[in-house]
N, C-alpha and C. Protein backbone atom coordinates (compact mmCIF):
# COMPACT_ATOMS: atom_id res chain seq x y z
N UNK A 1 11.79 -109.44 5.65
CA UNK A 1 11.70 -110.75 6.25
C UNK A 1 10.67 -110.75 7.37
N UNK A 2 10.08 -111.91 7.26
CA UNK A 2 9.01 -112.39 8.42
C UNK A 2 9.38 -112.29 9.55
N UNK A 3 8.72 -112.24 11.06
CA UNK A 3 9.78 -112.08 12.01
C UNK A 3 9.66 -114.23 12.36
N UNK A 4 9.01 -115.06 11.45
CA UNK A 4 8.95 -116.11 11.24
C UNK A 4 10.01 -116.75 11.04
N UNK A 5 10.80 -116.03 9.72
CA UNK A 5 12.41 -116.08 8.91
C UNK A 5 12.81 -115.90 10.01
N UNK A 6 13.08 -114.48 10.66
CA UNK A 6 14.28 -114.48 11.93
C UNK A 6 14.53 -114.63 12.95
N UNK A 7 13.70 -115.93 13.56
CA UNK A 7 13.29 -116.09 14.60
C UNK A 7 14.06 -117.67 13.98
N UNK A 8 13.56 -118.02 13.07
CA UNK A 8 14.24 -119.65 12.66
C UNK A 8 15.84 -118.98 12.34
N UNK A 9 16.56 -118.45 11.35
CA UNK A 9 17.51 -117.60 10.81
C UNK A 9 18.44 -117.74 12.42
N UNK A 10 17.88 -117.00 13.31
CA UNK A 10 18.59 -117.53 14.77
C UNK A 10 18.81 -118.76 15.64
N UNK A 11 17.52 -119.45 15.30
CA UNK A 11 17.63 -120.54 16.02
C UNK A 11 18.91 -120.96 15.32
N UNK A 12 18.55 -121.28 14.07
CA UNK A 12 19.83 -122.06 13.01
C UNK A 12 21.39 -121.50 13.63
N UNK A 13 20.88 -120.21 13.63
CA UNK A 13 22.72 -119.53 13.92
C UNK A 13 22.75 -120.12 15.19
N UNK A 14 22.26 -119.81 16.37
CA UNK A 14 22.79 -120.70 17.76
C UNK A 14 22.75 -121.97 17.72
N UNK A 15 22.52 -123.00 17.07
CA UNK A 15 23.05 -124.08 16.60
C UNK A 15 24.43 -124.34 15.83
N UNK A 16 24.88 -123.80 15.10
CA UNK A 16 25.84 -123.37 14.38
C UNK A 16 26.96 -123.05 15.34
N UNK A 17 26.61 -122.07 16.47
CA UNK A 17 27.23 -121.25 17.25
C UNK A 17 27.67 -122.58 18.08
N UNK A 18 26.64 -123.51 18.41
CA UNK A 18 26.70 -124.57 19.79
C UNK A 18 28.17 -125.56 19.08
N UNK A 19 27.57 -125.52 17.66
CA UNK A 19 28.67 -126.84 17.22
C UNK A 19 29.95 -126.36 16.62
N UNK A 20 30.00 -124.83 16.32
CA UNK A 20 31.57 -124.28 16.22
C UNK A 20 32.19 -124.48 17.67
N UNK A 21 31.67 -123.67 18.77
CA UNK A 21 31.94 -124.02 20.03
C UNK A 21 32.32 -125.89 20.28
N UNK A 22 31.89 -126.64 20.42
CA UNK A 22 32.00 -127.84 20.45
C UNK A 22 33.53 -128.55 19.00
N UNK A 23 33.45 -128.34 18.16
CA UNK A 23 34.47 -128.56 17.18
C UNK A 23 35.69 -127.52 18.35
N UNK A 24 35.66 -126.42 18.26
CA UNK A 24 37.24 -125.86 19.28
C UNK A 24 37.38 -126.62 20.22
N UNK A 25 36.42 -126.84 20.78
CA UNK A 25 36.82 -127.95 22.21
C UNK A 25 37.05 -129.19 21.65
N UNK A 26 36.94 -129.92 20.77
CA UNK A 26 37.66 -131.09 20.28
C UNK A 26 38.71 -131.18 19.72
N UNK A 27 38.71 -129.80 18.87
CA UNK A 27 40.35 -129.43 19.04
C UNK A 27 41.28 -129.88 19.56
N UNK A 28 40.53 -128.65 20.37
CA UNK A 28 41.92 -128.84 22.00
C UNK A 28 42.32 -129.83 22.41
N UNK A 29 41.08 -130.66 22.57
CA UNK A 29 41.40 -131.97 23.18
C UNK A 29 42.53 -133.14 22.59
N UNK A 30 42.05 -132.70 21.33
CA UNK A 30 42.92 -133.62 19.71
C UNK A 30 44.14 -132.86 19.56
N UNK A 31 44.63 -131.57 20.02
CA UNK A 31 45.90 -131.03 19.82
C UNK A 31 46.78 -131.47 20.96
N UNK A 32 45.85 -131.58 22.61
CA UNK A 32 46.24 -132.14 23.64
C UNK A 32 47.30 -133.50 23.45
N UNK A 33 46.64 -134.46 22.80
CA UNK A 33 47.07 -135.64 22.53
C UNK A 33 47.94 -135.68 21.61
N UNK A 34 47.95 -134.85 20.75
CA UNK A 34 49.24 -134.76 19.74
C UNK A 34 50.70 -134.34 20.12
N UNK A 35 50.20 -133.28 21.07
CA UNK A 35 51.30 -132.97 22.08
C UNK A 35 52.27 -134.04 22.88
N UNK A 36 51.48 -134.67 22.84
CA UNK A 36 51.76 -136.01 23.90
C UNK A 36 52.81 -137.10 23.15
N UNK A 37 52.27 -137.29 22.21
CA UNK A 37 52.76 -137.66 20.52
C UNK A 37 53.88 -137.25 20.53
N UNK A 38 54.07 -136.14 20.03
CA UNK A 38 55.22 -135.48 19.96
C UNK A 38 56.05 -135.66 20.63
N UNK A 39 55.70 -135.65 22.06
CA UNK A 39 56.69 -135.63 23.24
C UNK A 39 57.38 -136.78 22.92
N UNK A 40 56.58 -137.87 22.71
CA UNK A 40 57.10 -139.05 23.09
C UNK A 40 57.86 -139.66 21.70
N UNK A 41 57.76 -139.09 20.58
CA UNK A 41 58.64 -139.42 19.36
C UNK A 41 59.80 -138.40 19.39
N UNK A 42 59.67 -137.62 19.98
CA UNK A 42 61.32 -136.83 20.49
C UNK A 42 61.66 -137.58 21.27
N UNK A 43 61.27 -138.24 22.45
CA UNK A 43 62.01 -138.69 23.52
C UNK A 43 62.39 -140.00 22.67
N UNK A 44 62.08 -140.60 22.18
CA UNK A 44 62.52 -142.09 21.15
C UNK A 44 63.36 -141.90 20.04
N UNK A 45 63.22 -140.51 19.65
CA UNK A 45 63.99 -140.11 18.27
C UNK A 45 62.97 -140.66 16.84
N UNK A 46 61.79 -140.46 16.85
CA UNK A 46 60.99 -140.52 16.16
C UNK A 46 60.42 -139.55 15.06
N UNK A 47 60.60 -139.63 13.43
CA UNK A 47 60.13 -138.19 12.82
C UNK A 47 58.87 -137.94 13.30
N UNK A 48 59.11 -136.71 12.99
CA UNK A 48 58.01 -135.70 13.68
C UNK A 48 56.37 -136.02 12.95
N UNK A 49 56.98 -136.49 11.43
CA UNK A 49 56.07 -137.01 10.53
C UNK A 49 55.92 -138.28 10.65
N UNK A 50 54.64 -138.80 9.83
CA UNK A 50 54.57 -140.30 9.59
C UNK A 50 53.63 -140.73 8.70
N UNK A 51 54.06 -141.04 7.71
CA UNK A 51 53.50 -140.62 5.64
C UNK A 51 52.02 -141.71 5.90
N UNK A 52 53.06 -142.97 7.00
CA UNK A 52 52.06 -144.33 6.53
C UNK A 52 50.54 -143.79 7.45
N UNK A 53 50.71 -143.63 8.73
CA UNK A 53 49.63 -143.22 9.54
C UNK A 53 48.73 -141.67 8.61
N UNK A 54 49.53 -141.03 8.47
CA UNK A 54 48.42 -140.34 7.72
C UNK A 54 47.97 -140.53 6.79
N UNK A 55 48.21 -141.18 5.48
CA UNK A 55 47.01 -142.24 4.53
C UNK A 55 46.57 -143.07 4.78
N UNK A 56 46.67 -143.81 5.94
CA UNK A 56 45.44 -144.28 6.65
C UNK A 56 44.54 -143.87 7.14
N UNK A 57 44.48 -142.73 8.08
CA UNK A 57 44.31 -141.63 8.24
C UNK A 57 42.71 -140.82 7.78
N UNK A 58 43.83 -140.38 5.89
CA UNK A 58 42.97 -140.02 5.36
C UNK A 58 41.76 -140.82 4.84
N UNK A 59 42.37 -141.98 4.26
CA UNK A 59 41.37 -142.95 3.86
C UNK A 59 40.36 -143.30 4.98
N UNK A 60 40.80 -143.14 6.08
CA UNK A 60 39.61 -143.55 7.28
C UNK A 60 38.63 -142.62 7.43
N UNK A 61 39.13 -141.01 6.89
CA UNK A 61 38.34 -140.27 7.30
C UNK A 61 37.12 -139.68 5.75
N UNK A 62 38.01 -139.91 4.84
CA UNK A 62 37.33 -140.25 3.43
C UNK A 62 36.06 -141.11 3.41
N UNK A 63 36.15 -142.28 3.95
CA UNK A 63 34.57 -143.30 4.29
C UNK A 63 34.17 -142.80 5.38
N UNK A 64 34.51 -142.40 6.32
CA UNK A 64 33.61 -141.60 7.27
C UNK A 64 32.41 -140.37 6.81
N UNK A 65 33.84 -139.88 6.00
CA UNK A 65 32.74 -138.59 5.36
C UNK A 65 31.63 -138.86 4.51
N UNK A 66 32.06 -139.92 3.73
CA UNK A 66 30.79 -140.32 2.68
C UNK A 66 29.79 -140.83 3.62
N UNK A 67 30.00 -142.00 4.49
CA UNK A 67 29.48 -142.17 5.39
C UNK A 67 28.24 -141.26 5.62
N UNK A 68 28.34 -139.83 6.27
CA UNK A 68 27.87 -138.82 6.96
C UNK A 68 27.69 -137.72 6.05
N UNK A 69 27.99 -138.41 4.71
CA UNK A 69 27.01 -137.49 3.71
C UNK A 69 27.99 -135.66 3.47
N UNK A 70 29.19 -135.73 3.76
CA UNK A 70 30.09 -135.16 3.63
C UNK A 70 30.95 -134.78 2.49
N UNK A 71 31.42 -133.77 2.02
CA UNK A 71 32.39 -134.16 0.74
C UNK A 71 33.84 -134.32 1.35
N UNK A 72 34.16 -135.67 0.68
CA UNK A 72 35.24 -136.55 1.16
C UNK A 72 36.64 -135.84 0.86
N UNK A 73 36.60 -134.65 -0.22
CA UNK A 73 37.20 -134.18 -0.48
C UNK A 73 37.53 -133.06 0.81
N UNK A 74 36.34 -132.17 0.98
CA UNK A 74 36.92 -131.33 1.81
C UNK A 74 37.44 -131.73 3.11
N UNK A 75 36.51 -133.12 3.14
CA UNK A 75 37.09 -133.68 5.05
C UNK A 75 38.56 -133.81 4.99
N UNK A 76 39.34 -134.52 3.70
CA UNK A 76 40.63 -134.62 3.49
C UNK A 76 40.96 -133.39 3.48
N UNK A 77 40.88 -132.09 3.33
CA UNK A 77 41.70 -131.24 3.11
C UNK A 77 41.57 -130.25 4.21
N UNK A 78 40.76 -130.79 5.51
CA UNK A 78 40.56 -130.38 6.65
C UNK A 78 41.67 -130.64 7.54
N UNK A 79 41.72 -132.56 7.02
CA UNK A 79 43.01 -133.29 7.84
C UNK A 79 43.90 -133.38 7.38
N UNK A 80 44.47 -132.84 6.25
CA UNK A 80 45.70 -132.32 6.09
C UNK A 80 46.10 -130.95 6.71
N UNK A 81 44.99 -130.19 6.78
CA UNK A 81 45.38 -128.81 7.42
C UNK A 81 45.80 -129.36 8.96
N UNK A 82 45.06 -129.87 9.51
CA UNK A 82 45.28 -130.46 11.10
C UNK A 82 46.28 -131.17 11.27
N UNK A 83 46.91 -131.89 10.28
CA UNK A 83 48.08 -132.71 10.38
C UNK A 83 48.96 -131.96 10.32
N UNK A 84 48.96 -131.26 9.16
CA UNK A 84 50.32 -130.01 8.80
C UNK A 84 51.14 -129.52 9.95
N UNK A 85 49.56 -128.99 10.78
CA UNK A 85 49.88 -127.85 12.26
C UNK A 85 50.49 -129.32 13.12
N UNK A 86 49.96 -130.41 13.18
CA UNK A 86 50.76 -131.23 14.11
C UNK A 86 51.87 -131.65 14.36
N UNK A 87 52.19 -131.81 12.57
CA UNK A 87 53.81 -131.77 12.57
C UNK A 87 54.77 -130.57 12.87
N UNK A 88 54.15 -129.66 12.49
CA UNK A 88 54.84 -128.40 12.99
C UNK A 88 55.26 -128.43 14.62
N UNK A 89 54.16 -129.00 14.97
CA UNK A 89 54.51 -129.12 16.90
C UNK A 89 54.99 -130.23 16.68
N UNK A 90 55.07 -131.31 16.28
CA UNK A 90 56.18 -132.39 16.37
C UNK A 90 57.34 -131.84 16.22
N UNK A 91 57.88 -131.18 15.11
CA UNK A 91 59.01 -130.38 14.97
C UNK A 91 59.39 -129.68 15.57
N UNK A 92 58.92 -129.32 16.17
CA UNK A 92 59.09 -128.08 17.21
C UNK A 92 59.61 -128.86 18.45
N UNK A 93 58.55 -130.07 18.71
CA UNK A 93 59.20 -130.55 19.76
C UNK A 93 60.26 -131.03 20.09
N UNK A 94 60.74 -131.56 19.03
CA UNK A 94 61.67 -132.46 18.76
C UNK A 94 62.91 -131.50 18.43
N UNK A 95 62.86 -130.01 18.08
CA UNK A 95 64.19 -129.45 17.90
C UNK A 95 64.21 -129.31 19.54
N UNK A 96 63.24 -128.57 20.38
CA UNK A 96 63.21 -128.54 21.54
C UNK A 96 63.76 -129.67 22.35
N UNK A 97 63.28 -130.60 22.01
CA UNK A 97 64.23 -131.68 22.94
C UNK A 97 65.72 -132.24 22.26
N UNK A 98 65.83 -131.74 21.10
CA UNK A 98 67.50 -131.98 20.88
C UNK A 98 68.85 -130.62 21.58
N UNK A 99 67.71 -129.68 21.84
CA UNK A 99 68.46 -128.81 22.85
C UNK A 99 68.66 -128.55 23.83
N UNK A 100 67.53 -129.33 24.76
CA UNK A 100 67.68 -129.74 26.13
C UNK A 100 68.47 -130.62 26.90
């Protein structure tokens, strides 16, 4: 390889690097608020789940993706992984606050 190739080959990777970094921190921020969620459908007695908000959800994030030139497929199977883990902390919360 050129030192042409690995000089671009890097740039590309610290870009990559900038926007993995940036996706964890939106994370956080988006797990932050779910937390919050949670809290507050334990304190109401609210399932931890909610079938209707997440096929809306998905469908919102389905035209987004096409939108942005995305496969709509994998964006859905991103936000099901992210939802999954949310309910898990909904559940969690919510056994937590039936024992408190």
């Amino acid at each position: 390889m050129t030192d042409q190739v690995m000089t671009e080959l890097h740039r590309l990777r610290d870009s990559i690097d900038n926007m993995d970094a940036a996706l964890v921190h939106l994370l956080a921020e988006r797990f932050k608020i779910t937390q919050r969620v949670g809290e507050l459908k334990a304190q109401y007695g609210l399932p931890p789940a909610d079938p209707a908000r997440e096929a809306q959800q998905i469908s919102r994030l389905r035209e987004l993706a096409e939108e942005a030139k995305l496969d709509p497929e994998f964006a859905e199977k991103f936000l099901n992984f992210i939802v999954a883990e949310v309910v898990r902390h909904h559940q969690a919360i919510a056994e937590h606050h039936a024992t408190s």
